[in-house]
C-alpha atoms as a PDB file:
ATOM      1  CA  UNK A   1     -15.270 -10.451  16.510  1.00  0.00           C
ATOM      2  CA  UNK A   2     -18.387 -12.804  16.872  1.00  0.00           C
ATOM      3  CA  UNK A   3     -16.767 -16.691  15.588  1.00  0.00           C
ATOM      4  CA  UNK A   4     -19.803 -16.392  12.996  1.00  0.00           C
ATOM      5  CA  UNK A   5     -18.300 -13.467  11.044  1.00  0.00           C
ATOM      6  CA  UNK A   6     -15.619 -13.208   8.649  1.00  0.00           C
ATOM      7  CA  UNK A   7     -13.509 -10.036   8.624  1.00  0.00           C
ATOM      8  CA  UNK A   8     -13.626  -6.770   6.547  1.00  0.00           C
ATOM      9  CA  UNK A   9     -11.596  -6.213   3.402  1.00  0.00           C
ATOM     10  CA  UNK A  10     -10.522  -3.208   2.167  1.00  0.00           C
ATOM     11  CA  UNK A  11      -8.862  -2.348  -0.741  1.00  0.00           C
ATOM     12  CA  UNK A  12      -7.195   0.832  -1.356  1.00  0.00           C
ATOM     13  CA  UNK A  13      -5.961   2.069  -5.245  1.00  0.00           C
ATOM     14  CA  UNK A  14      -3.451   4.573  -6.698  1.00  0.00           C
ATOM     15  CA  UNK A  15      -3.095   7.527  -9.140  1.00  0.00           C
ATOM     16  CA  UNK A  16      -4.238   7.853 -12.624  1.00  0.00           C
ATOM     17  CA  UNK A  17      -7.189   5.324 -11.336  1.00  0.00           C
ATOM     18  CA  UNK A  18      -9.410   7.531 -13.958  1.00  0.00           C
ATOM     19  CA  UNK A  19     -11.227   5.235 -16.569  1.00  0.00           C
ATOM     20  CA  UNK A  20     -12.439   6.610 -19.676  1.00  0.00           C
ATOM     21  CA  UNK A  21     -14.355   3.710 -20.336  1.00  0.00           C
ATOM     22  CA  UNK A  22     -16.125   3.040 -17.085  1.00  0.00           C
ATOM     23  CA  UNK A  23     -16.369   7.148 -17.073  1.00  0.00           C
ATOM     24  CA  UNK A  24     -15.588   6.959 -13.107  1.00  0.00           C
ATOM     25  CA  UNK A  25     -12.792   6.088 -10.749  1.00  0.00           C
ATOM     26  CA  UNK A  26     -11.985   2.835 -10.422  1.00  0.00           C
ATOM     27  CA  UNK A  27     -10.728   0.826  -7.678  1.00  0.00           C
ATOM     28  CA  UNK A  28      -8.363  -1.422  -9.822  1.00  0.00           C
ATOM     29  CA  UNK A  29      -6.713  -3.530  -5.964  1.00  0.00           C
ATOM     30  CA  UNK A  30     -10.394  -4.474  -5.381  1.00  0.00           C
ATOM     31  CA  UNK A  31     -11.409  -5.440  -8.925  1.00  0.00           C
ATOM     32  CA  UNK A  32      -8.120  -7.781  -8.919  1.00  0.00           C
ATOM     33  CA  UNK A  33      -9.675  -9.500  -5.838  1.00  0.00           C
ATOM     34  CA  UNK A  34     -13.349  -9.847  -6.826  1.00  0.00           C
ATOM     35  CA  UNK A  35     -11.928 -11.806  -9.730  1.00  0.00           C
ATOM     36  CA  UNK A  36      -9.558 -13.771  -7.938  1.00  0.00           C
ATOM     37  CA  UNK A  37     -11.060 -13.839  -4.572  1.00  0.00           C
ATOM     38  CA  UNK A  38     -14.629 -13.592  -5.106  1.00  0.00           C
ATOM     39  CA  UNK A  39     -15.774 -15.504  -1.650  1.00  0.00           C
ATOM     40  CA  UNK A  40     -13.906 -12.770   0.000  1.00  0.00           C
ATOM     41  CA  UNK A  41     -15.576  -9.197  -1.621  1.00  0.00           C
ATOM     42  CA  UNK A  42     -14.355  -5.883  -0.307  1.00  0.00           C
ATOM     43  CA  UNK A  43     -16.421  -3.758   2.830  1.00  0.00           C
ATOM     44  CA  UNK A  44     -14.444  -0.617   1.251  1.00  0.00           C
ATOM     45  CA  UNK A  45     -12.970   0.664  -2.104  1.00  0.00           C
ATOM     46  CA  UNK A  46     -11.223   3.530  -2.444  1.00  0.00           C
ATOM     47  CA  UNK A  47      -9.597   4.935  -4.912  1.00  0.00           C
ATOM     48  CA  UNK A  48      -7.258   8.200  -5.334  1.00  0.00           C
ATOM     49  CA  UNK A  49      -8.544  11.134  -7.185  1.00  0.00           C
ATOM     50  CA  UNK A  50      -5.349  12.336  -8.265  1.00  0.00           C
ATOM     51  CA  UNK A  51      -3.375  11.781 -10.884  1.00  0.00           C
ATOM     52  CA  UNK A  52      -1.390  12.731 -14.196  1.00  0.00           C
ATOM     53  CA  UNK A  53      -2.738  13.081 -17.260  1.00  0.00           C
ATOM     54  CA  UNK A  54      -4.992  15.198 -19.256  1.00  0.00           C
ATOM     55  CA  UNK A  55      -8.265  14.082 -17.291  1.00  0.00           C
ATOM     56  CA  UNK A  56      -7.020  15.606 -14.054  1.00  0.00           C
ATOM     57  CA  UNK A  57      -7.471  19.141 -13.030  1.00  0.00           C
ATOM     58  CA  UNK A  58      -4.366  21.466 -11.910  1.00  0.00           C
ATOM     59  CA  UNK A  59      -5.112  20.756  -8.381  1.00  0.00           C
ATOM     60  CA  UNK A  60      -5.459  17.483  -8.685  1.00  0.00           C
ATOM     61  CA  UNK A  61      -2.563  16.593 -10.738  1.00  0.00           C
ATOM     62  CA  UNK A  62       0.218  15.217  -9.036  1.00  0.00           C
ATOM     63  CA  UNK A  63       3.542  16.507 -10.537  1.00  0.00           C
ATOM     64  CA  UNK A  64       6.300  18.408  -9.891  1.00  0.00           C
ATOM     65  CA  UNK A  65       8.138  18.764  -6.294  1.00  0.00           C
ATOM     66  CA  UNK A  66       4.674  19.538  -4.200  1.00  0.00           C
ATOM     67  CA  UNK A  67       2.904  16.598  -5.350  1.00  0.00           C
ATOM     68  CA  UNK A  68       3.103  14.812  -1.656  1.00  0.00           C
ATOM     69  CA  UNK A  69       1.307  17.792  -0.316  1.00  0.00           C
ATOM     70  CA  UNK A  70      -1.590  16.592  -2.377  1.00  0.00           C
ATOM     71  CA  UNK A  71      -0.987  13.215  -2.367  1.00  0.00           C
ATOM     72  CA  UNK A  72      -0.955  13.728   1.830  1.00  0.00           C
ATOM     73  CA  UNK A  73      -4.216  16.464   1.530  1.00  0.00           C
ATOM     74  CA  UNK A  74      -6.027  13.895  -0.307  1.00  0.00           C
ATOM     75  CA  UNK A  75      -5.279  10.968   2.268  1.00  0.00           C
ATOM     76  CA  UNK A  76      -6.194  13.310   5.227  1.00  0.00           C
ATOM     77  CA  UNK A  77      -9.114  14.658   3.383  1.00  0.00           C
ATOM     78  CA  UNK A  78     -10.372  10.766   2.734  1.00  0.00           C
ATOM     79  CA  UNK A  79     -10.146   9.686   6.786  1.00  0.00           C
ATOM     80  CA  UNK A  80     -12.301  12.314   7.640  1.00  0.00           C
ATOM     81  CA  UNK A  81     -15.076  11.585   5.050  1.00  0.00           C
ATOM     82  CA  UNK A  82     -14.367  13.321   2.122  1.00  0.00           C
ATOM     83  CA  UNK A  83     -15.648  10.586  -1.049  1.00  0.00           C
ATOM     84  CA  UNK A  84     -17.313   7.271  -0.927  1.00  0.00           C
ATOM     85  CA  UNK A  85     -17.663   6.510   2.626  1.00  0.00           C
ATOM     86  CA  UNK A  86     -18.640   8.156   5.918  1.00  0.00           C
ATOM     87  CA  UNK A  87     -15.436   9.246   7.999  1.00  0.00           C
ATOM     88  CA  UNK A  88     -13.234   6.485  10.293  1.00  0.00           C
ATOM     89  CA  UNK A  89     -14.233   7.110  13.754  1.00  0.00           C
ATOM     90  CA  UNK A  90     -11.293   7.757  16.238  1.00  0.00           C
ATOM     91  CA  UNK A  91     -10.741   4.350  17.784  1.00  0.00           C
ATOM     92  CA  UNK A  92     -12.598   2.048  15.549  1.00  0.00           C
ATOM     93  CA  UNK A  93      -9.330  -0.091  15.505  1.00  0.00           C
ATOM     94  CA  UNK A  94      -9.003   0.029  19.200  1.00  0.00           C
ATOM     95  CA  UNK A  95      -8.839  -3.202  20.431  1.00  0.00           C
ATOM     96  CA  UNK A  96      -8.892  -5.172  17.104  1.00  0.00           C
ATOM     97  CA  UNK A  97      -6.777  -7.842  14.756  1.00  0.00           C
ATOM     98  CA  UNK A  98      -5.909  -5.714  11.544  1.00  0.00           C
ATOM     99  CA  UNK A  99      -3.775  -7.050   9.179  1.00  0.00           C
ATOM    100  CA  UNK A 100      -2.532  -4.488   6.456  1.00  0.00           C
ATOM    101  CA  UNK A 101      -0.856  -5.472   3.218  1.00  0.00           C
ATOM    102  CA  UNK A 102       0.981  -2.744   1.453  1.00  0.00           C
ATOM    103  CA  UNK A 103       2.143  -2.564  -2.142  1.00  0.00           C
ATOM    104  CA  UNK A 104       4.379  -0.636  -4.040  1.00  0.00           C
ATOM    105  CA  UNK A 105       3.994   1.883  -0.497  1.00  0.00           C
ATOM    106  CA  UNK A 106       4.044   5.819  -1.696  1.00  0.00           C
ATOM    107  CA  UNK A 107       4.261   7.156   1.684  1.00  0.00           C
ATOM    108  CA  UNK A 108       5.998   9.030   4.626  1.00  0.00           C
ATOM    109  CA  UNK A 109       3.080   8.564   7.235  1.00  0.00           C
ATOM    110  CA  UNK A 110       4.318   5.632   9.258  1.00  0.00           C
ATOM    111  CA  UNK A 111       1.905   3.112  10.399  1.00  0.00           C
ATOM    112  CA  UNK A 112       0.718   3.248  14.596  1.00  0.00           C
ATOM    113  CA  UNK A 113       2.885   1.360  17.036  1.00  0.00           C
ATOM    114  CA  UNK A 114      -0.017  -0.196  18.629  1.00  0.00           C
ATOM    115  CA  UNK A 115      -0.795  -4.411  19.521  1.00  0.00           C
ATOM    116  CA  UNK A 116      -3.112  -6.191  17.086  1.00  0.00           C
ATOM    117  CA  UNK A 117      -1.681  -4.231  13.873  1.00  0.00           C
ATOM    118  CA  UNK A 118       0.307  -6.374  11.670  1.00  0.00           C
ATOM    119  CA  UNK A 119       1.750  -4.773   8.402  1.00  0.00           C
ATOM    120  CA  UNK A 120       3.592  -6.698   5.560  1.00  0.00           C
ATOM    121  CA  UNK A 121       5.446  -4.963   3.143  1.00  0.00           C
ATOM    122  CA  UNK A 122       5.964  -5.836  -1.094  1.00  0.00           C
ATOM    123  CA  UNK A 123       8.342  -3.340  -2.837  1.00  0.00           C
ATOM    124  CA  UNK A 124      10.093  -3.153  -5.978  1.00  0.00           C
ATOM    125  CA  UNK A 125      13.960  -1.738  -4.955  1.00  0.00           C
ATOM    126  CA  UNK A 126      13.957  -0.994  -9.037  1.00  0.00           C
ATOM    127  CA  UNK A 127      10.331   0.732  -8.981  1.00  0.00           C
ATOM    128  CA  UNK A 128      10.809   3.757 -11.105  1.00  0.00           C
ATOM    129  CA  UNK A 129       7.709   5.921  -9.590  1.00  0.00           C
ATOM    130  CA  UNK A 130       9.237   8.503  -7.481  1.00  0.00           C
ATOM    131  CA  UNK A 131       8.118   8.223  -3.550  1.00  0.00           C
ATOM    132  CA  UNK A 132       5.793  11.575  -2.322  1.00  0.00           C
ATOM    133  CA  UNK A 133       8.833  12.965  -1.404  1.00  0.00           C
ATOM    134  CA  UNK A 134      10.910  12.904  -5.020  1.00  0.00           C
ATOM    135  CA  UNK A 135      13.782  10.568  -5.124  1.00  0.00           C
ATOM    136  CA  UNK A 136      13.926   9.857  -1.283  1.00  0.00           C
ATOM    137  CA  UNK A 137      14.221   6.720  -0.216  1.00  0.00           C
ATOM    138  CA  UNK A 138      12.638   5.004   2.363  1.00  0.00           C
ATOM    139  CA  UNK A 139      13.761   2.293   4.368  1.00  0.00           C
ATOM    140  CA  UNK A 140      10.667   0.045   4.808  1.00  0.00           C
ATOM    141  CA  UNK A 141      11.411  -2.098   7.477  1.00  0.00           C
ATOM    142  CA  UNK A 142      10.242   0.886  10.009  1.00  0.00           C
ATOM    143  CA  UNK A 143       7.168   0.538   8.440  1.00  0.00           C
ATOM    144  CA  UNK A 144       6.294  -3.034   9.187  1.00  0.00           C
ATOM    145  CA  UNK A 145       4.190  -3.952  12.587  1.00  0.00           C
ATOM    146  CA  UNK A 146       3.950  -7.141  14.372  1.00  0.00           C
ATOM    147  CA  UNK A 147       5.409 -10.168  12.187  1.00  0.00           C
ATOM    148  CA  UNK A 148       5.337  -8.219   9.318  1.00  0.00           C
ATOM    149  CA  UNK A 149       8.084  -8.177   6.747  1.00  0.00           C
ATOM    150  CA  UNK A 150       9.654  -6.268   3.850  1.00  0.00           C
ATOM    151  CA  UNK A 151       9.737  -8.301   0.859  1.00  0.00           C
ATOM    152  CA  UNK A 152      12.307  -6.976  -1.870  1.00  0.00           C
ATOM    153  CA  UNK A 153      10.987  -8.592  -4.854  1.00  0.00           C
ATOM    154  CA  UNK A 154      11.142  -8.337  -8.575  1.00  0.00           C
ATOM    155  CA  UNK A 155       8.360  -7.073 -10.625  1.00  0.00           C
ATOM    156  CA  UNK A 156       8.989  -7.171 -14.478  1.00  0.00           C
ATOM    157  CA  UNK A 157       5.528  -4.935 -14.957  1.00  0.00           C
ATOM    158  CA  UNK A 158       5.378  -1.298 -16.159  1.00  0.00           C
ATOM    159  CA  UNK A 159       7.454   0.734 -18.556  1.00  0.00           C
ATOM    160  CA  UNK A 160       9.394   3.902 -17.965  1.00  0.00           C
ATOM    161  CA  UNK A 161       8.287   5.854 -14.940  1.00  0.00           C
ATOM    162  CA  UNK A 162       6.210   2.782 -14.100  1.00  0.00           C
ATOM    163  CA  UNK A 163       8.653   0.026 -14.205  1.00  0.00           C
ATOM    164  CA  UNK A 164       8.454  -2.012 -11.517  1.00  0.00           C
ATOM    165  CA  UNK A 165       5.247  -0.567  -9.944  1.00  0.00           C
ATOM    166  CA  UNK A 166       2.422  -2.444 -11.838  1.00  0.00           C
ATOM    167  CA  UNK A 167       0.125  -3.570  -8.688  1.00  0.00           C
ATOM    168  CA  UNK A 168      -0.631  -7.074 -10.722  1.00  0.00           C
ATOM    169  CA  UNK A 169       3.390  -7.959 -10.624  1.00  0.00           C
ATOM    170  CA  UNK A 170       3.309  -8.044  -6.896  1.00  0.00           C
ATOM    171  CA  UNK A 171       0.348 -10.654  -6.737  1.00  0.00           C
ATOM    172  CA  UNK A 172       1.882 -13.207  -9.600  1.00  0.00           C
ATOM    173  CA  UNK A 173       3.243 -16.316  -7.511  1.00  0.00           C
ATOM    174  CA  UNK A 174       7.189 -17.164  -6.893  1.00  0.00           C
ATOM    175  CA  UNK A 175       8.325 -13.876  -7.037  1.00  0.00           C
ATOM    176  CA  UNK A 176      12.114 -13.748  -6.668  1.00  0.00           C
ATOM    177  CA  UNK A 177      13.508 -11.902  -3.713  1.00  0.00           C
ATOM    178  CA  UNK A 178      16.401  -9.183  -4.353  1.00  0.00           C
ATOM    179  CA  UNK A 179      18.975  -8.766  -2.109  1.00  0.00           C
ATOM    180  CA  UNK A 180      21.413  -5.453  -1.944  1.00  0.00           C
ATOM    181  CA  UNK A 181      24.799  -6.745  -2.194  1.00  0.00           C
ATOM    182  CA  UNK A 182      28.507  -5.069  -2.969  1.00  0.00           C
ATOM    183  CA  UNK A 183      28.891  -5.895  -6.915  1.00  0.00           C
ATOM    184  CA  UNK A 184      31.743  -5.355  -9.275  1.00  0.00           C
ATOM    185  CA  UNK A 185      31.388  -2.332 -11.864  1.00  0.00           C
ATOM    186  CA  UNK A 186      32.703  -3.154 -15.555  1.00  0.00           C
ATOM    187  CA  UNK A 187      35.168  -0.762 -16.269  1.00  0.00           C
ATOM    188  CA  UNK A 188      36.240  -0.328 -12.578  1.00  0.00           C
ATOM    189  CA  UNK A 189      38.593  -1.175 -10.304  1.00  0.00           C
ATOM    190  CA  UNK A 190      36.003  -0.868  -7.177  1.00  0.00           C
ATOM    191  CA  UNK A 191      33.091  -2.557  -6.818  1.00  0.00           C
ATOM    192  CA  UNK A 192      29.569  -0.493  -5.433  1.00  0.00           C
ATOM    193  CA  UNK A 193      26.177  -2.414  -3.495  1.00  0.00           C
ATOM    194  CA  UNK A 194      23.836  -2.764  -5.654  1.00  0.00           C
ATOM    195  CA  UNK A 195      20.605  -4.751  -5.797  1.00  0.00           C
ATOM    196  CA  UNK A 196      20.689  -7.925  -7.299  1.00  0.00           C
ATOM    197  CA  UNK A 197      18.340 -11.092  -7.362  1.00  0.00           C
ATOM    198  CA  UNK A 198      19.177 -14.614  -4.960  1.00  0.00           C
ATOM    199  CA  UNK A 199      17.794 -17.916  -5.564  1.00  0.00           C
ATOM    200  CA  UNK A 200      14.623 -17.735  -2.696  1.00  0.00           C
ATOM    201  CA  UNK A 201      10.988 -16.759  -3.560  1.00  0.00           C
ATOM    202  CA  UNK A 202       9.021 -14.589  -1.706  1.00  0.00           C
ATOM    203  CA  UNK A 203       5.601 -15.535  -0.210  1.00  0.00           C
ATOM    204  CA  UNK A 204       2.288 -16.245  -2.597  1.00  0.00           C
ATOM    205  CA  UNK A 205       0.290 -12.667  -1.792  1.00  0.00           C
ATOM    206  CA  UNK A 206      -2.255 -14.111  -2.851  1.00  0.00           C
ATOM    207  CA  UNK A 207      -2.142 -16.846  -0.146  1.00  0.00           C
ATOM    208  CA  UNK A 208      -1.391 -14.849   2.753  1.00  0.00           C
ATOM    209  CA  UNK A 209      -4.849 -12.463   1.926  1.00  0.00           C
ATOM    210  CA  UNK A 210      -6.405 -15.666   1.362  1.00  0.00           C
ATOM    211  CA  UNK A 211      -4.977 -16.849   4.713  1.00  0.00           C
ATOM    212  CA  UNK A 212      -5.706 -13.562   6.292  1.00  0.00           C
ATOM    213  CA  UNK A 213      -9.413 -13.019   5.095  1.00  0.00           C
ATOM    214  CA  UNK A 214      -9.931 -16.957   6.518  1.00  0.00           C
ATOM    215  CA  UNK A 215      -8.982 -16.328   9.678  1.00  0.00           C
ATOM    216  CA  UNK A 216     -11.714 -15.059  12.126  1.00  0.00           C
ATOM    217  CA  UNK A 217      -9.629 -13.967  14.579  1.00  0.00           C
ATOM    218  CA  UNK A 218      -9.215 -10.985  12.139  1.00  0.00           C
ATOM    219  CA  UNK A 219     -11.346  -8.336  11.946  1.00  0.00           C
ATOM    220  CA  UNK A 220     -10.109  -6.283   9.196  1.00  0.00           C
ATOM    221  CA  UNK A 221      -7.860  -6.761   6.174  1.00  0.00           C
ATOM    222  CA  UNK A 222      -6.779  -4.045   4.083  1.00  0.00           C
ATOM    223  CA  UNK A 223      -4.712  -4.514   1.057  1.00  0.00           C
ATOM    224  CA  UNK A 224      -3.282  -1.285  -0.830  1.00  0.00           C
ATOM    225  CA  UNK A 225      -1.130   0.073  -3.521  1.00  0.00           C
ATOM    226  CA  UNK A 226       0.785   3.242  -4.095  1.00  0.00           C
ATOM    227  CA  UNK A 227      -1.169   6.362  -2.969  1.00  0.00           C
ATOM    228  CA  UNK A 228      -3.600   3.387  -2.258  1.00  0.00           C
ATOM    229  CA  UNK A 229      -1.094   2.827   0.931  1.00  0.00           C
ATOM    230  CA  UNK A 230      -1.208   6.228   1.426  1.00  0.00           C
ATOM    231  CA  UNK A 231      -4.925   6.702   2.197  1.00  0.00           C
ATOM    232  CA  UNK A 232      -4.750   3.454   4.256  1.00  0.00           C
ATOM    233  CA  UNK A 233      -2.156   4.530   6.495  1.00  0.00           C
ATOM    234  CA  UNK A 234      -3.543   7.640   6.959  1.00  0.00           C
ATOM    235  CA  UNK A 235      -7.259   5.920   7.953  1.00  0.00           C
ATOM    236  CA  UNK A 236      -5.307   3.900  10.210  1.00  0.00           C
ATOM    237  CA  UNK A 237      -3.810   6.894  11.837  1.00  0.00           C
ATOM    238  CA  UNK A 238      -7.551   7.687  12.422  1.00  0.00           C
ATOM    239  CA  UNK A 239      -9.001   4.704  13.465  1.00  0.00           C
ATOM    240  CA  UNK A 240      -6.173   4.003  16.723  1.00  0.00           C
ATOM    241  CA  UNK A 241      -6.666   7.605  17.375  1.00  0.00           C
ATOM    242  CA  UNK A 242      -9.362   8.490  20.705  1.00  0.00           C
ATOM    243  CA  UNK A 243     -11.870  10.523  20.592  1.00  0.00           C
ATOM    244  CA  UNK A 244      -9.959  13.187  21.978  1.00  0.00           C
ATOM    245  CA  UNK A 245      -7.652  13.501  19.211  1.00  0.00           C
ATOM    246  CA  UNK A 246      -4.822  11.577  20.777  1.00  0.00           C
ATOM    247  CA  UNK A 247      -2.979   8.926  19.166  1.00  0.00           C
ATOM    248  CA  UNK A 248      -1.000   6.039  19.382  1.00  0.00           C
ATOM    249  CA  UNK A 249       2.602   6.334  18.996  1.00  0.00           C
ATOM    250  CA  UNK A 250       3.143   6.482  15.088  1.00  0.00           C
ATOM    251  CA  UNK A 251       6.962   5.158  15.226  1.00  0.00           C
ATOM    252  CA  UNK A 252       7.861   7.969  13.416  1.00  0.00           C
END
């Protein structure tokens, strides 16, 4: 990166990103950083095509137990060019500083083992939205890359199958880290681990992409949510691929 430029931001969105009133997809991670970080506006927008309610097609709604087949089809199909923007070359990210935020992640693609990738994790242990693969859970830590850490926070936004998961929740300041603990049940003798919240905040996300997009050392910043982190990883995949369709090693 030339010490002149300033590096790329992209901003990846979720399901159900369908808006009646703007009649098109919308891009809700980027719009939330235009307004709030308008010196910094995203190179890329994306935003999934799939969702769940009456707007979306059969093929493109995403429910029932094949729904990360889609969710995965989609990501895939949006690396190699299908929407908005031309398809990520294989090794674009080869030899770069990419820092990668990810929100709420609604994935099983693990991110490349590769130097220069950093990945930072915020996650909701009470999120309510089923991961791709229904009620599995992940264990996010293998999904972080260079100084990166998970970040167990709580997020009061979202009701019913979306508590928890509301993208804005994760970017309000002095969020209040969780921590899984053993617990006593009421009513019984033995006590189970649970999730419960501790006294320490977790970092401003706000500040570290303001940090992040400062620094020109980077070259790209990409900040995601849901099947937002989905497409991202996926387009990451892509970009520390070669030309010859090798990779690096995915940590999976």
């Amino acid at each position: 990166m030339s010490a002149s430029a300033t590096p790329q931001c992209w901003t990846f969105s979720g399901i159900n990103s369908w808006s009646e009133k703007e009649r098109d997809y919308i891009d809700y991670v980027g719009a939330y950083m235009l307004k709030h970080l308008p010196e910094h506006p995203p190179t890329r927008r994306y935003a999934s095509r799939l969702g769940t309610g009456r707007h979306y097609p059969r093929e493109r709604k995403v429910l029932g137990p094949n729904a990360h087949r889609k969710l995965n089809r989609e990501a895939r199909a949006v690396a190699r060019g299908e929407g908005a923007y031309p398809a990520i070359a294989p090794g674009l990210f080869h030899g770069k500083i990419v820092k990668v935020m990810l929100v709420a992640p609604k994935t099983n693609t693990a991110p490349p083992k590769t130097g220069g990738l950093h990945v930072e994790i915020y996650w909701a242990p009470f999120d309510s939205v089923p991961n791709q693969r229904l009620f599995r859970s992940r264990q996010w830590s293998r999904y972080t890359r260079g100084e990166g850490r998970v970040w167990p926070v709580s997020n009061p936004e979202g009701r019913g199958l979306t508590r928890g998961h509301g993208f804005e929740g994760f970017m309000k300041p002095d969020r209040r880290i969780l921590k899984r603990a053993r617990r006593p049940q009421r009513g019984h003798k033995q006590s189970r681990m649970t999730w419960g919240p501790t006294t320490q905040r977790a970092p401003n996300a706000m500040d570290t992409l303001r940090s992040w997009l400062a620094d020109r050392r980077n070259d790209y910043v990409l900040l995601a949510h849901s099947q937002g982190t989905n497409i991202a990883l996926h387009i990451l995949r892509r970009g520390y691929s070669s030309s010859n369709g090798t990779r690096s090693n995915t940590g999976r």
